[in-house]
C-alpha atoms as a PDB file:
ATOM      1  CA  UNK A   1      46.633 -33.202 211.448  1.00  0.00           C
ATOM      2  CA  UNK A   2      47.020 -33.127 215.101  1.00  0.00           C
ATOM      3  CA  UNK A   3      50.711 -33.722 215.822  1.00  0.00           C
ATOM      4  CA  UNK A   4      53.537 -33.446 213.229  1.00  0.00           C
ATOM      5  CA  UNK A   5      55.059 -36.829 211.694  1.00  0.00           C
ATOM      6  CA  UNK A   6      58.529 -36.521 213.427  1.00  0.00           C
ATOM      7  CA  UNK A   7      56.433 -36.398 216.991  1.00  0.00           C
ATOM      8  CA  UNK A   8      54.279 -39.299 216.221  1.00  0.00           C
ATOM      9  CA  UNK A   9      57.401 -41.649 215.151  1.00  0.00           C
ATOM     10  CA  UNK A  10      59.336 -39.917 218.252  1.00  0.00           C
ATOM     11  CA  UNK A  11      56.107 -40.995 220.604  1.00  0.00           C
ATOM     12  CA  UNK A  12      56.331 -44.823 219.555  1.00  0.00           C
ATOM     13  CA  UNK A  13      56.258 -46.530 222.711  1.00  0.00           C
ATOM     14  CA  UNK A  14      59.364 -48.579 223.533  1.00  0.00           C
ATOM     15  CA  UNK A  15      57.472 -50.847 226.218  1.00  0.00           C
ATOM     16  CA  UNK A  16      54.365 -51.642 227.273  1.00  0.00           C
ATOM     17  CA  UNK A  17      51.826 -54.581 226.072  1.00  0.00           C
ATOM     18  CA  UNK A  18      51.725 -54.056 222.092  1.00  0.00           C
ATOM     19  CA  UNK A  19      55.580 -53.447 222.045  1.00  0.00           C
ATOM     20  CA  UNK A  20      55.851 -57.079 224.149  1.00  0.00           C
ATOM     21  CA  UNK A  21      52.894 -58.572 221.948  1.00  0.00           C
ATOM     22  CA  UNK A  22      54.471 -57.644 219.071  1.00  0.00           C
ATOM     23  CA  UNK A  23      57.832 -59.175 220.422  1.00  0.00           C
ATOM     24  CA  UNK A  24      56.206 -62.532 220.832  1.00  0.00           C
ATOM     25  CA  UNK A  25      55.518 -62.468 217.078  1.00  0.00           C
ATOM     26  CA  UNK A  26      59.292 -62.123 216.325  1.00  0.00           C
ATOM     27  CA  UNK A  27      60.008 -65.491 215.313  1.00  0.00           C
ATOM     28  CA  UNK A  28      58.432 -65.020 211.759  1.00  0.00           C
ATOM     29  CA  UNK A  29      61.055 -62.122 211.229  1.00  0.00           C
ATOM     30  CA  UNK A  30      63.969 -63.452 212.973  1.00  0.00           C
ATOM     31  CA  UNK A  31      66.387 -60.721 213.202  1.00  0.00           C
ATOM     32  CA  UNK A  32      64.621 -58.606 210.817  1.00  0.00           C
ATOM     33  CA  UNK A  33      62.192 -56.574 213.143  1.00  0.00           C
ATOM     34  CA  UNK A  34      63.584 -53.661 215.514  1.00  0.00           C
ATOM     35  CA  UNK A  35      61.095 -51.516 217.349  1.00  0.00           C
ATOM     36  CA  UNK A  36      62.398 -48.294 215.404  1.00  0.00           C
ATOM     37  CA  UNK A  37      61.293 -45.793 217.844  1.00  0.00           C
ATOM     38  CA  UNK A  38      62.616 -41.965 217.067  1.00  0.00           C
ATOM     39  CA  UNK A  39      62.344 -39.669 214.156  1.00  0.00           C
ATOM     40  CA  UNK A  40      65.963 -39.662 213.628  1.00  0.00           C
ATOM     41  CA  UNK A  41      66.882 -42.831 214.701  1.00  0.00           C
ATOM     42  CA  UNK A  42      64.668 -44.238 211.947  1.00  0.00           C
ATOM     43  CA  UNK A  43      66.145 -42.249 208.969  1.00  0.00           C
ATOM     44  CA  UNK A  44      69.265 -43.068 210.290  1.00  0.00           C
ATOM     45  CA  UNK A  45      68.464 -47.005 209.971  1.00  0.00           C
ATOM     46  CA  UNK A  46      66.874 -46.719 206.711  1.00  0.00           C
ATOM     47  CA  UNK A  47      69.424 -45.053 204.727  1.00  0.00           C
ATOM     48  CA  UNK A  48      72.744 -45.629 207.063  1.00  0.00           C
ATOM     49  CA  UNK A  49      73.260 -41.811 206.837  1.00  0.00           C
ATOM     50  CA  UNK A  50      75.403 -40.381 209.703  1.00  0.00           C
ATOM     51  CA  UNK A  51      75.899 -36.293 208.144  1.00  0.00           C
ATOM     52  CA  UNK A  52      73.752 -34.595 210.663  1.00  0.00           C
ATOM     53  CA  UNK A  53      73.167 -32.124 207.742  1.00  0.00           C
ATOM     54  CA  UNK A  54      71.971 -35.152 205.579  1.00  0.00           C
ATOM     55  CA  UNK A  55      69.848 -36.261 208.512  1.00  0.00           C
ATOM     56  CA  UNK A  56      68.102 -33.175 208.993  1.00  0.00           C
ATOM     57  CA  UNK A  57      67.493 -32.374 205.064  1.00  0.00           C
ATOM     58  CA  UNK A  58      65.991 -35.908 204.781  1.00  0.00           C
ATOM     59  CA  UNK A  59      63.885 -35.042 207.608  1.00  0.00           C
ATOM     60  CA  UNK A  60      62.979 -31.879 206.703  1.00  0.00           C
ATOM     61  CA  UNK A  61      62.024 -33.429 202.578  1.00  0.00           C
ATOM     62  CA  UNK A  62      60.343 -36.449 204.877  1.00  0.00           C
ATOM     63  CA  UNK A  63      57.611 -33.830 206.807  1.00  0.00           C
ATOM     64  CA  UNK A  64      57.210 -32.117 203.308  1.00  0.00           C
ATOM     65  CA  UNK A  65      55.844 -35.147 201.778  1.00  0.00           C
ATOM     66  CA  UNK A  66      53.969 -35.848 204.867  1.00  0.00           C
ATOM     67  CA  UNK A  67      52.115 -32.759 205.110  1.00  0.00           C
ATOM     68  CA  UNK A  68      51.222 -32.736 201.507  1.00  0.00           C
ATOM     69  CA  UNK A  69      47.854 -33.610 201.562  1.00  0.00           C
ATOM     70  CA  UNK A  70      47.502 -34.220 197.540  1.00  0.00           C
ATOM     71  CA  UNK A  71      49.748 -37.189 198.736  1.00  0.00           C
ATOM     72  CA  UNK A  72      48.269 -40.445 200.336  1.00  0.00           C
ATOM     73  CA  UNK A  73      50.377 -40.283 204.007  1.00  0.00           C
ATOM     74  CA  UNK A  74      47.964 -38.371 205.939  1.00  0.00           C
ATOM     75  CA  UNK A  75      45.299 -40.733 204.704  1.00  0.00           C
ATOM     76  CA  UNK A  76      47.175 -44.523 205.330  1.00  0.00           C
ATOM     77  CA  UNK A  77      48.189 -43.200 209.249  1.00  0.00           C
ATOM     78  CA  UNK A  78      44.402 -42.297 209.712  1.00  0.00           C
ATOM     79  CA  UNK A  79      43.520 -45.585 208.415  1.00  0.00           C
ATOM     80  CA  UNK A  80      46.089 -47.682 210.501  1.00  0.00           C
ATOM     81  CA  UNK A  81      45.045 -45.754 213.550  1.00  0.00           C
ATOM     82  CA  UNK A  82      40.957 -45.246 213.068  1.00  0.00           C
ATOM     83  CA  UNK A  83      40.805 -49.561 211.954  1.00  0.00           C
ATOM     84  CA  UNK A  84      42.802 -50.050 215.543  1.00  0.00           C
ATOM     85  CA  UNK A  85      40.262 -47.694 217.221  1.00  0.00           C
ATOM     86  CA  UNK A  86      36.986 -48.896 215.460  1.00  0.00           C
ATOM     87  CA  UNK A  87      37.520 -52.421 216.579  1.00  0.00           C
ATOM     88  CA  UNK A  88      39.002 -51.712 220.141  1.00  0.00           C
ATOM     89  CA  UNK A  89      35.945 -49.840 220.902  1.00  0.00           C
ATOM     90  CA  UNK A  90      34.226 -51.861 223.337  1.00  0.00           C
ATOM     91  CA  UNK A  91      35.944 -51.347 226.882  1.00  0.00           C
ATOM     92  CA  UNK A  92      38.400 -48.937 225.407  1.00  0.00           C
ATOM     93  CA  UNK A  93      37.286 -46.480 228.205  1.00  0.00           C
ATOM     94  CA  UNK A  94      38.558 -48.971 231.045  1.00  0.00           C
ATOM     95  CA  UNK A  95      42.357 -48.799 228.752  1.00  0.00           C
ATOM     96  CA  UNK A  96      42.228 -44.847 228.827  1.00  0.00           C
ATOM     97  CA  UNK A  97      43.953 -44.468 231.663  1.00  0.00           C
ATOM     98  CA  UNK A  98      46.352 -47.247 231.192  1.00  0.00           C
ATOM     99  CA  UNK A  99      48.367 -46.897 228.132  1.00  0.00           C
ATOM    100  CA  UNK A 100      52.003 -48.370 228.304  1.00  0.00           C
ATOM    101  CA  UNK A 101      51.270 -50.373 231.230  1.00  0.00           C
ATOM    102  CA  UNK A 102      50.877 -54.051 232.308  1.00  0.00           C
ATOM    103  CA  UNK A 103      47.930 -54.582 231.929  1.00  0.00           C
ATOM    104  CA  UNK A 104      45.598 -57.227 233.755  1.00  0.00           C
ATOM    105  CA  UNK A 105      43.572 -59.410 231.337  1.00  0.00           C
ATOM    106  CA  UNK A 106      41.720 -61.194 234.370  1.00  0.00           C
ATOM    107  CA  UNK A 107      40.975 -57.766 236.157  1.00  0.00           C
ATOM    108  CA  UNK A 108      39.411 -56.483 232.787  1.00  0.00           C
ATOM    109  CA  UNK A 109      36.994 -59.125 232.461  1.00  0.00           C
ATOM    110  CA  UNK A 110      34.317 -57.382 233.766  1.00  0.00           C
ATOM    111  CA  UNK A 111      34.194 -54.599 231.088  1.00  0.00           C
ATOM    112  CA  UNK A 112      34.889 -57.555 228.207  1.00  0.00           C
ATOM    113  CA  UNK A 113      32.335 -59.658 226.363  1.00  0.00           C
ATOM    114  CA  UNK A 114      33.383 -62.283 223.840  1.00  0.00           C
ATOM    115  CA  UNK A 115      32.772 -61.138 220.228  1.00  0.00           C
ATOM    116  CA  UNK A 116      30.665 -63.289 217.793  1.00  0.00           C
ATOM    117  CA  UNK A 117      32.209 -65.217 215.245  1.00  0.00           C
ATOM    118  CA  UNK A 118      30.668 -63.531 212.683  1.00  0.00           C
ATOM    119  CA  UNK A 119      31.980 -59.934 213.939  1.00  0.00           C
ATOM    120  CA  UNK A 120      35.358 -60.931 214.352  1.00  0.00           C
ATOM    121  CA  UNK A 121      35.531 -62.526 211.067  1.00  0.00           C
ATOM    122  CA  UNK A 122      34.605 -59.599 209.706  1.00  0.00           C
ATOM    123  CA  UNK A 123      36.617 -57.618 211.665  1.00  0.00           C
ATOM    124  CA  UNK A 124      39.729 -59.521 210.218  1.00  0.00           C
ATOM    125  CA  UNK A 125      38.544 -58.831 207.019  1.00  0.00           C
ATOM    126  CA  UNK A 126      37.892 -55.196 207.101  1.00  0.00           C
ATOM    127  CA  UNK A 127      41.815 -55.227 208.826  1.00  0.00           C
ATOM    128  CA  UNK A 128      43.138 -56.797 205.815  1.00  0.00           C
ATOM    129  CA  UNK A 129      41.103 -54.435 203.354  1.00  0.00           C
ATOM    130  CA  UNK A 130      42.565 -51.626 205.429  1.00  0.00           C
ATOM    131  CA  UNK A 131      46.394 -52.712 204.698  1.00  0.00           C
ATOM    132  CA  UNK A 132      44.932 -52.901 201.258  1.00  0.00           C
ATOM    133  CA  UNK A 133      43.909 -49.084 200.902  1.00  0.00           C
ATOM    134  CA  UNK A 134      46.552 -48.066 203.189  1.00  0.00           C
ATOM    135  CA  UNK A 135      49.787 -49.354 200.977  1.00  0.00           C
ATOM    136  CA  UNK A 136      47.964 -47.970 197.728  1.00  0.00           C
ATOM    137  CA  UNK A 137      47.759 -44.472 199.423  1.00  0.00           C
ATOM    138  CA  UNK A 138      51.215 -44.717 200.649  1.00  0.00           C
ATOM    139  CA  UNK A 139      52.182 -45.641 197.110  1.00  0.00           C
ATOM    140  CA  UNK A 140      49.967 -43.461 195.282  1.00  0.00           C
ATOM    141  CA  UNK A 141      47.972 -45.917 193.534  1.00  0.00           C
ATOM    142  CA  UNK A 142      43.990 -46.113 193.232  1.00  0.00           C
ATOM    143  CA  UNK A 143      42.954 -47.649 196.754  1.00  0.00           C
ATOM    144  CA  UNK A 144      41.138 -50.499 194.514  1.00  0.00           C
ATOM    145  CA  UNK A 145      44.816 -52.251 193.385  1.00  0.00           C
ATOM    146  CA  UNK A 146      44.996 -55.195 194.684  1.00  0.00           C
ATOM    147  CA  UNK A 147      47.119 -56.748 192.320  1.00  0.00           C
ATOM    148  CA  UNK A 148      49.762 -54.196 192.868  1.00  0.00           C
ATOM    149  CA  UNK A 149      49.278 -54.690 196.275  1.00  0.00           C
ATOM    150  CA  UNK A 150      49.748 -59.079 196.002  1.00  0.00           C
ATOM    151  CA  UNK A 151      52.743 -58.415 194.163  1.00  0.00           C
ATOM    152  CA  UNK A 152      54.275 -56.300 197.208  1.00  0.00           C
ATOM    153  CA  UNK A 153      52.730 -58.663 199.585  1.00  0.00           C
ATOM    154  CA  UNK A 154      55.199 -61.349 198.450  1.00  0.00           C
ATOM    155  CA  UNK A 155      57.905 -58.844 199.853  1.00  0.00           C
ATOM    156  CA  UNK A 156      57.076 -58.180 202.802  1.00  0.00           C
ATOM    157  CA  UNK A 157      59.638 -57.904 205.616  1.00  0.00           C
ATOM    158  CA  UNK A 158      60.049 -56.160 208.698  1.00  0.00           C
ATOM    159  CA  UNK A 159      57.144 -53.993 210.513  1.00  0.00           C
ATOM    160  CA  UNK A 160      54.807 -54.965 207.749  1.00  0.00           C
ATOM    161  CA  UNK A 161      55.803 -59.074 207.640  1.00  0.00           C
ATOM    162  CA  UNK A 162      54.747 -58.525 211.458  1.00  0.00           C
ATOM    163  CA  UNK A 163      51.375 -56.353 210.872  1.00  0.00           C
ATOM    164  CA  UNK A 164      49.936 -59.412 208.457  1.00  0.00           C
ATOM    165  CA  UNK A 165      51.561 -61.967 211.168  1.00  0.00           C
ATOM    166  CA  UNK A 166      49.768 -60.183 213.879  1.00  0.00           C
ATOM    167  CA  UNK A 167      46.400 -59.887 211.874  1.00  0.00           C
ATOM    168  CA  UNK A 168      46.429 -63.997 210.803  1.00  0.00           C
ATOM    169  CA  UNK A 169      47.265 -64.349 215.081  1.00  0.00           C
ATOM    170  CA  UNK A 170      46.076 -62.134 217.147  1.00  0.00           C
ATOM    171  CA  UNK A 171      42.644 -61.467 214.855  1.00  0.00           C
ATOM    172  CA  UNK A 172      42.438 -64.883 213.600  1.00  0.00           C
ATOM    173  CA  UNK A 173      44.244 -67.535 215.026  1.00  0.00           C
ATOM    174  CA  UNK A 174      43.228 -66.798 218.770  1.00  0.00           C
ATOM    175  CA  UNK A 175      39.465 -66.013 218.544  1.00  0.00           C
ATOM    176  CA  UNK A 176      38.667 -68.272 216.121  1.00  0.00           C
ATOM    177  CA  UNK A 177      41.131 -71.029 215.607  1.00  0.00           C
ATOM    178  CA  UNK A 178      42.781 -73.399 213.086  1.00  0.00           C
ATOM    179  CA  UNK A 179      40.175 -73.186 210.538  1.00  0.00           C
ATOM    180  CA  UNK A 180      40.124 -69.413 210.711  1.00  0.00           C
ATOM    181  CA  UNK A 181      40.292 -68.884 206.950  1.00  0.00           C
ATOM    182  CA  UNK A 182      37.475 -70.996 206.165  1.00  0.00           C
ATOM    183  CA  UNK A 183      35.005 -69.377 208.882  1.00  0.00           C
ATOM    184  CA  UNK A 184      36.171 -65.920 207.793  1.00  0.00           C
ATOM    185  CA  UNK A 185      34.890 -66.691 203.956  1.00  0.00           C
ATOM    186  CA  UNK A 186      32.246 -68.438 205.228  1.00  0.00           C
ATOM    187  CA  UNK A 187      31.078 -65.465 207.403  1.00  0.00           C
ATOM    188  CA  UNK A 188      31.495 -63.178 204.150  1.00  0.00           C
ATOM    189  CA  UNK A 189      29.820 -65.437 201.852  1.00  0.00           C
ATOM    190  CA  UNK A 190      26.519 -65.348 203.719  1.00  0.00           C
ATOM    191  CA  UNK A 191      26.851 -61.110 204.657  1.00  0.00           C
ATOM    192  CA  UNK A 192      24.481 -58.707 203.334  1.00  0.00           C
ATOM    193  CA  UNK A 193      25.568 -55.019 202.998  1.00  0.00           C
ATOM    194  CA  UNK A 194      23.000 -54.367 205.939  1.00  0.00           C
ATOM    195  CA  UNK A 195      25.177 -56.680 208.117  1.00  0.00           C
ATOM    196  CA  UNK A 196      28.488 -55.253 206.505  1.00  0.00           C
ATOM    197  CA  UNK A 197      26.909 -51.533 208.172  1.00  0.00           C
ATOM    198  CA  UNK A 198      26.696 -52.464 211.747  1.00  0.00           C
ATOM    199  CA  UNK A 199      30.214 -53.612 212.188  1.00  0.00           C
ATOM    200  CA  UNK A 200      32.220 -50.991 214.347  1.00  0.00           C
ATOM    201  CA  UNK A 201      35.586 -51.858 212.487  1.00  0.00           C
ATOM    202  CA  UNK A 202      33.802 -51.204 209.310  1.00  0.00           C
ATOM    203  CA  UNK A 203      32.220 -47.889 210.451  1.00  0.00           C
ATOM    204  CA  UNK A 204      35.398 -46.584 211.045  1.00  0.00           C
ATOM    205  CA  UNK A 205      37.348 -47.379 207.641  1.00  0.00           C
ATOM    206  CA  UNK A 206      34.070 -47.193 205.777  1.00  0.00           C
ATOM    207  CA  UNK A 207      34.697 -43.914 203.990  1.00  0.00           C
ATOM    208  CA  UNK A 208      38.424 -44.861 202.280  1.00  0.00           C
ATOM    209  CA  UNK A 209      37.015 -48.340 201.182  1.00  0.00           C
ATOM    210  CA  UNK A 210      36.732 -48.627 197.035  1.00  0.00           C
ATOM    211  CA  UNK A 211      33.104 -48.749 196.618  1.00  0.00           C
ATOM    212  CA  UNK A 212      29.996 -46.864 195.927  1.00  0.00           C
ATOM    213  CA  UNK A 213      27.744 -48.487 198.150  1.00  0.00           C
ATOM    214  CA  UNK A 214      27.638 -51.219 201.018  1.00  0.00           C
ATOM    215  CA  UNK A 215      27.660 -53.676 198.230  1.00  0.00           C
ATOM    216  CA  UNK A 216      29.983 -53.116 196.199  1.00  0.00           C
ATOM    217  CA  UNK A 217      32.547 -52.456 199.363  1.00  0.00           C
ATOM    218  CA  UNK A 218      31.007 -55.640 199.997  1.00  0.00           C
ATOM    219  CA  UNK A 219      32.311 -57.107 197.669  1.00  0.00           C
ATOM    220  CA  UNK A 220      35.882 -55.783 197.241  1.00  0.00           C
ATOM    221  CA  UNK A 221      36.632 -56.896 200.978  1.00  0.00           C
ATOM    222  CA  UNK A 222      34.986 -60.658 199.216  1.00  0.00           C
ATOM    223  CA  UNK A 223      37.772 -60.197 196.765  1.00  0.00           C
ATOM    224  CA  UNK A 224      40.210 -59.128 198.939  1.00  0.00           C
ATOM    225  CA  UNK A 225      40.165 -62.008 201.336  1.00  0.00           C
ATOM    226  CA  UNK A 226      39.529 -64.410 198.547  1.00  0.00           C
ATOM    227  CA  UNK A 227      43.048 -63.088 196.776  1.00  0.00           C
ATOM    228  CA  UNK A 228      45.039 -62.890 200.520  1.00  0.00           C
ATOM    229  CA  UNK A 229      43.789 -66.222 201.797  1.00  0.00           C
ATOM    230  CA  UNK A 230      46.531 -68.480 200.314  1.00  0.00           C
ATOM    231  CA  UNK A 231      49.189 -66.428 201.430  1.00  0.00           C
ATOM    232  CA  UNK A 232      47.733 -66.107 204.873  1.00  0.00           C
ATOM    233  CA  UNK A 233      47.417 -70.282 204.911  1.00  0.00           C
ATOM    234  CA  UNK A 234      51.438 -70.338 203.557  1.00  0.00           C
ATOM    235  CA  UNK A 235      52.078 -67.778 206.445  1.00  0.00           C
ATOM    236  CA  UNK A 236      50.543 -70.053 209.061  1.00  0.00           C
ATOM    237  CA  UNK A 237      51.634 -73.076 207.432  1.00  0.00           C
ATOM    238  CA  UNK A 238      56.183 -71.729 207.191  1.00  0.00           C
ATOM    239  CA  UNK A 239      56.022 -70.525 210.550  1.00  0.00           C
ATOM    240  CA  UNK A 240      53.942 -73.287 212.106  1.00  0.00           C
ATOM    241  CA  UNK A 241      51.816 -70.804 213.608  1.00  0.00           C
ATOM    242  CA  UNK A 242      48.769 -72.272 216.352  1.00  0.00           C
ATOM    243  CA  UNK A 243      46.849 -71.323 218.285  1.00  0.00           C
ATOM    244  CA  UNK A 244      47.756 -72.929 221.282  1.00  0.00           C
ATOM    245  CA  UNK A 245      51.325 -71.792 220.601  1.00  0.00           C
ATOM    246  CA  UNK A 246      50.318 -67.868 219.405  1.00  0.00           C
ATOM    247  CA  UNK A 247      48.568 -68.223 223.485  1.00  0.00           C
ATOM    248  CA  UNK A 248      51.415 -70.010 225.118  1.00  0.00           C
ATOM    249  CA  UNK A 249      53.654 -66.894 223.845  1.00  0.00           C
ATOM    250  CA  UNK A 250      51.147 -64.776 225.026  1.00  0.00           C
ATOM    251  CA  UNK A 251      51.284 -65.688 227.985  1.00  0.00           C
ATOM    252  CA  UNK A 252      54.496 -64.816 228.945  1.00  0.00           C
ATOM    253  CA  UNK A 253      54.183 -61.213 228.249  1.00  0.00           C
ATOM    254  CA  UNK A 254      50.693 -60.401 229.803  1.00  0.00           C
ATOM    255  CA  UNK A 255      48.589 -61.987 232.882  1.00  0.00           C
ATOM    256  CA  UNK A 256      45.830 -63.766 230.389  1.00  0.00           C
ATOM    257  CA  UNK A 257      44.514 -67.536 231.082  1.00  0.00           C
ATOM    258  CA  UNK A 258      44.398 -69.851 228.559  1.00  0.00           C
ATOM    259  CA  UNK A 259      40.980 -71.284 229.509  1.00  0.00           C
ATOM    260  CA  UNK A 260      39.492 -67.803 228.399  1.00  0.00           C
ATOM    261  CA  UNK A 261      40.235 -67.835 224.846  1.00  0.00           C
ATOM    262  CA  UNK A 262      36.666 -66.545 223.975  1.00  0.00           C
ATOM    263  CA  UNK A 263      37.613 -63.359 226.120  1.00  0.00           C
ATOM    264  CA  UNK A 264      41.250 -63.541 224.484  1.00  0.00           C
ATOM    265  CA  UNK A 265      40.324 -61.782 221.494  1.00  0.00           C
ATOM    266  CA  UNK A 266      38.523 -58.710 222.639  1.00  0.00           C
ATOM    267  CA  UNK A 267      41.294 -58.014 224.863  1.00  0.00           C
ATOM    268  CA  UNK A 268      43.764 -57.994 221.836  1.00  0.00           C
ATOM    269  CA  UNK A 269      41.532 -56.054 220.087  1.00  0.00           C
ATOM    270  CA  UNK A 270      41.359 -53.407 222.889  1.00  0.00           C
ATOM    271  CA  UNK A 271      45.433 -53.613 224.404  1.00  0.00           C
ATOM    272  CA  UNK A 272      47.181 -54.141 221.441  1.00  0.00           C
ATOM    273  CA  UNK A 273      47.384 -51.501 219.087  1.00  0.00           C
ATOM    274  CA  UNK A 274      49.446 -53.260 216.500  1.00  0.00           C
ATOM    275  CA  UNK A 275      47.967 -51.700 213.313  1.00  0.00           C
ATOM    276  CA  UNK A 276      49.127 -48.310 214.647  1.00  0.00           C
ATOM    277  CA  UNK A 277      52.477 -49.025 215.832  1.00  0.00           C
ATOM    278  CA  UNK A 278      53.559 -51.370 212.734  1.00  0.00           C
ATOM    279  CA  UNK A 279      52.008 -49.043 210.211  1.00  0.00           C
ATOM    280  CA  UNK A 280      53.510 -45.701 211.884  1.00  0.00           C
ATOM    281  CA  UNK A 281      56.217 -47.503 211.248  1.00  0.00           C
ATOM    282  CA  UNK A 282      55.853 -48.430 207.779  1.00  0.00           C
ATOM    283  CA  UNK A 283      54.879 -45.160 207.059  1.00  0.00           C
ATOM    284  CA  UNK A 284      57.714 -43.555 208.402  1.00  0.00           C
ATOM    285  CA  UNK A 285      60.063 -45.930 206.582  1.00  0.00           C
ATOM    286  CA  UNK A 286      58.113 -45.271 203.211  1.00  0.00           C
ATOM    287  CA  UNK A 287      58.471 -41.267 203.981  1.00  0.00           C
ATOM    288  CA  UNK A 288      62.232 -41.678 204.487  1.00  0.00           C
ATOM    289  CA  UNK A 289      62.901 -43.534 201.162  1.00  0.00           C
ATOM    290  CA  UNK A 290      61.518 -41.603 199.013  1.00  0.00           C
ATOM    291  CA  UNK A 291      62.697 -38.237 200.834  1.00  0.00           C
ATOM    292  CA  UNK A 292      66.713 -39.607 200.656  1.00  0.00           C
ATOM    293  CA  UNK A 293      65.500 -39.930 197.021  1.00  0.00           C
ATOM    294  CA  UNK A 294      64.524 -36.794 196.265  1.00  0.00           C
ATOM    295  CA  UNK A 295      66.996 -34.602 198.356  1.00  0.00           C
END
């Protein structure tokens, strides 16, 4: 545990390319998304709780929870932040330096190469198994219930409505297209477990992913998809979501070029670190309920 909860929430950035990325995204939440940046300033939006002594023994019941480790917090933030990591890997080095600023998309070209259709598909996948595992933790539940977990998705709103909009766009949409959903199964359908190993998204989440071996994690992320897909096609379908529109937004809050779609998606991958900053969020929001509860 490297930095206590309150200074991750308070270390949110306010600005900077996955704050503006994110932004672009907005539409599909109208009105409901606020970057809730601040310790403090997010208990005080969950619960509408202005008692500074309130404040500070929800906080205090909020860090508790956090730093018990027979609890599943510890475990979802790793997730959100190690399935960001894993598949920002290549060129991450040339971002190091970088962080919260404009960033050029045509001046990191050189360090980019596009990503195969099969990696990215799988890429999406292993994403989506990760939100999987990660609300189970957060809830408490065995990391393998994805019914409980369909049931919530229905109710999504706020940071979380935006994670799943941002996964179907930025990790679908963009580097693969309008039939995104069908290459993605149709990528899965012919993996082996061998395959499944060398992906770098995978290799990071592997170890919190319900299985005993390659193939039967395998096969949960099969099942996973399969189960998500129709919600992900209504999500595309409600908010007329394109990709030619997803890029045209995109391109208003970072220098990218729309003739280099293929590069597109491995600068997403590597820039925007949506899966951390949504899920810290999430997390934080989670914390803070059931802390006002229990104090």
């Amino acid at each position: 545990m490297s930095k206590p909860i309150y200074e991750i929430v308070d270390d949110l950035p306010t600005t900077g390319l996955t704050v503006r990325a994110l932004k672009s995204l907005d539409f599909v939440v109208p009105g409901h998304w606020e970057n809730l940046v601040g310790f403090d300033n997010t208990i005080k939006a969950v619960t509408m709780e202005t008692d500074p002594a309130m404040i500070q023994a929800i906080g205090e019941r909020a860090v508790q929870l956090y730093n018990d480790k027979s609890q599943g917090y510890q475990k979802a933030l790793w997730l959100y932040n190690t399935v960001d990591s894993a598949s920002s890997a290549l060129g991450a080095a040339a971002l190091a330096n970088r962080v919260g600023q404009d960033i050029s998309f045509l001046g990191l070209l050189k360090h980019l190469a596009p990503k195969p259709e099969q990696a990215q598909s799988v890429d999406l996948a292993v994403k989506l198994v990760t939100e999987v595992v990660a609300f189970c933790q957060i809830n408490g539940i065995p990391g393998d219930s994805l019914g409980d977990f369909l049931a919530a998705l229905g109710d999504y709103g706020g940071e979380a409505l935006l994670r799943m909009a941002a996964l179907v766009s930025f990790d679908g949409l963009v580097p693969l297209g309008p039939n995104f959903i069908q290459k993605v199964g149709t990528y899965l359908n012919g993996l082996s477990p061998k395959d499944l190993e060398q992906n770098q998204t995978f290799k990071g989440v592997n170890e919190l992913i319900p299985g005993g071996s390659s193939e039967e994690k395998l096969n949960f992320i099969g099942q996973s998809f399969e189960s998500v897909k129709g919600w992900m096609g209504n999500l595309v379908t409600q908010n007329g979501l394109t990709q030619e529109g997803i890029v045209d937004r995109l391109v208003q809050v970072a220098d990218v070029s729309k003739d280099k779609l293929d590069y597109l998606g491995a600068f997403l991958d590597i820039a925007v670190k949506y899966y951390s900053h949504t899920g810290t969020q999430t997390l934080a929001r989670r914390l803070i309920e059931r802390a006002v509860a229990e104090v």
